[in-house]
Protein backbone atom coordinates (compact mmCIF):
# COMPACT_ATOMS: atom_id res chain seq x y z
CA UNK A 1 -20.10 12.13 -1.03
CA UNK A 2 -22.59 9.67 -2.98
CA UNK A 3 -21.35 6.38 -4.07
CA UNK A 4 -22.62 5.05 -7.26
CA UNK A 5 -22.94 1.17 -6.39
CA UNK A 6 -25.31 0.24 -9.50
CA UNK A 7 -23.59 -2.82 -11.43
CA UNK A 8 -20.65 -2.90 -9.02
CA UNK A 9 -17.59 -4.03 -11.05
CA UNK A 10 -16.72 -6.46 -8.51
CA UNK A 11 -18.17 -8.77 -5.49
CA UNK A 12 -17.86 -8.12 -2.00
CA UNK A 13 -16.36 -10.85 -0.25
CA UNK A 14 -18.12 -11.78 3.23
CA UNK A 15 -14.99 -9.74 5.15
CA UNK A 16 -16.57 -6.10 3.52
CA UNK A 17 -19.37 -4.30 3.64
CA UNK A 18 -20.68 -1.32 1.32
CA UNK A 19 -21.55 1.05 4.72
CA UNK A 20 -17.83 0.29 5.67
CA UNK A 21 -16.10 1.18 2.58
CA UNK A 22 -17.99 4.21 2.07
CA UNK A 23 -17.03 5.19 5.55
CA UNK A 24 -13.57 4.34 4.80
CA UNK A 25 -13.69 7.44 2.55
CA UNK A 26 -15.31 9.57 5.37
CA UNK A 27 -12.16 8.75 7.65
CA UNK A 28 -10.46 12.06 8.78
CA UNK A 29 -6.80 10.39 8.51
CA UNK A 30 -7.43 8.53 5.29
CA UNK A 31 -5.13 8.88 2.14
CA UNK A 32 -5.92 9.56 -1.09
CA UNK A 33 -3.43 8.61 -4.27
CA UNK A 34 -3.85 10.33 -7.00
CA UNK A 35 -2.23 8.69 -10.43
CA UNK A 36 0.91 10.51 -11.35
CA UNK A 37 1.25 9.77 -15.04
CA UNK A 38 -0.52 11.03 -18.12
CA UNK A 39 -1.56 7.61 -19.27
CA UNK A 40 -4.25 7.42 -16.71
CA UNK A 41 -5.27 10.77 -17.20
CA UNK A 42 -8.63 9.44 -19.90
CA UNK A 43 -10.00 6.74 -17.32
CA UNK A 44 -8.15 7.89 -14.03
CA UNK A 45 -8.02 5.43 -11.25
CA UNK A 46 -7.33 7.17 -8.01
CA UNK A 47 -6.60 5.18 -4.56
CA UNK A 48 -8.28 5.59 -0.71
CA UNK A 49 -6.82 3.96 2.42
CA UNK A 50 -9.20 4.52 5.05
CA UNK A 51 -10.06 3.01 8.33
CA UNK A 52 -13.98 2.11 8.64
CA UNK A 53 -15.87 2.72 12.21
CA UNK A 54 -15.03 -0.10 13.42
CA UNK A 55 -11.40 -0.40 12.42
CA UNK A 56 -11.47 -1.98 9.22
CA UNK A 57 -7.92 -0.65 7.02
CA UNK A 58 -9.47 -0.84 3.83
CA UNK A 59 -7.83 -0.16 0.60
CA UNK A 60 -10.23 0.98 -2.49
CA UNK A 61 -9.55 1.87 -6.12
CA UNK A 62 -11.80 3.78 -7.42
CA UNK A 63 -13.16 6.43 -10.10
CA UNK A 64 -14.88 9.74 -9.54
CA UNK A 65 -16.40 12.46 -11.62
CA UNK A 66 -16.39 15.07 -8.82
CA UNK A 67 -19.78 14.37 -7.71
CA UNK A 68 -19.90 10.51 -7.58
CA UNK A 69 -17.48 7.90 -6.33
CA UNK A 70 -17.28 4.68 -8.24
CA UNK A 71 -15.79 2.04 -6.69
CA UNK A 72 -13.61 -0.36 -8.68
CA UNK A 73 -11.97 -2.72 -5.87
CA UNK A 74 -12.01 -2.89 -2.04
CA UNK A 75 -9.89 -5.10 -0.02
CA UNK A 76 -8.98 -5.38 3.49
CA UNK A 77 -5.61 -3.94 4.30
CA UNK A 78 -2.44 -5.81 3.68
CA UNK A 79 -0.18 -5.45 6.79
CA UNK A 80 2.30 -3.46 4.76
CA UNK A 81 -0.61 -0.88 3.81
CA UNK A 82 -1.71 -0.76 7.63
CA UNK A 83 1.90 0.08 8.50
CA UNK A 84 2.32 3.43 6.01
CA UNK A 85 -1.53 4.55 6.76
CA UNK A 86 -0.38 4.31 10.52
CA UNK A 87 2.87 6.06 9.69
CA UNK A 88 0.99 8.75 8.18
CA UNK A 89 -1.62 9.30 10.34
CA UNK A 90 1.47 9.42 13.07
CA UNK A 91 2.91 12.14 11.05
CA UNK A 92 -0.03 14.16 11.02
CA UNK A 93 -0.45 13.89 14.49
CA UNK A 94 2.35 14.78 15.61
CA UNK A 95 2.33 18.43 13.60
């Protein structure tokens, strides 16, 4: 997966790196959201929760035209995000 970082949209704030969003994205259990109306079907905005290496829930919007991922806003995890990523990755587990 390539990440297209040239005039990122937004700054990273001292608690996020670039290395550990991207490997949010690379995380086996993370979640992807994909938009489920029409309306965002032009300029769709899709969603990754995704643990970094070392541990980081990180939450991303971003774009992607199949071959690039464009990152629009990463955050660290709010606690209520960390709870459903750890309820999912529970669920998947336990199949």
């Amino acid at each position: 997966m390539e990440f297209d970082w040239d005039n990122s949209p937004f700054e990273l704030d001292s608690s996020l790196t670039r290395r550990e969003i991207e490997e949010s994205f690379e995380d086996p259990f993370a979640i992807k959201l994909l938009p489920d109306s029409q309306r965002f079907a032009v300029q769709a905005r899709f969603f990754n929760l995704g643990m970094s290496a070392t541990g980081m829930g990180i939450l991303s919007v971003y774009r992607t035209n199949g071959k690039q991922v464009r990152v629009i806003h990463a955050r660290p995890f709010q606690p209520e995000e960390r709870f459903f990523y750890q309820r999912k990755m529970d669920q998947t587990l336990s199949q």
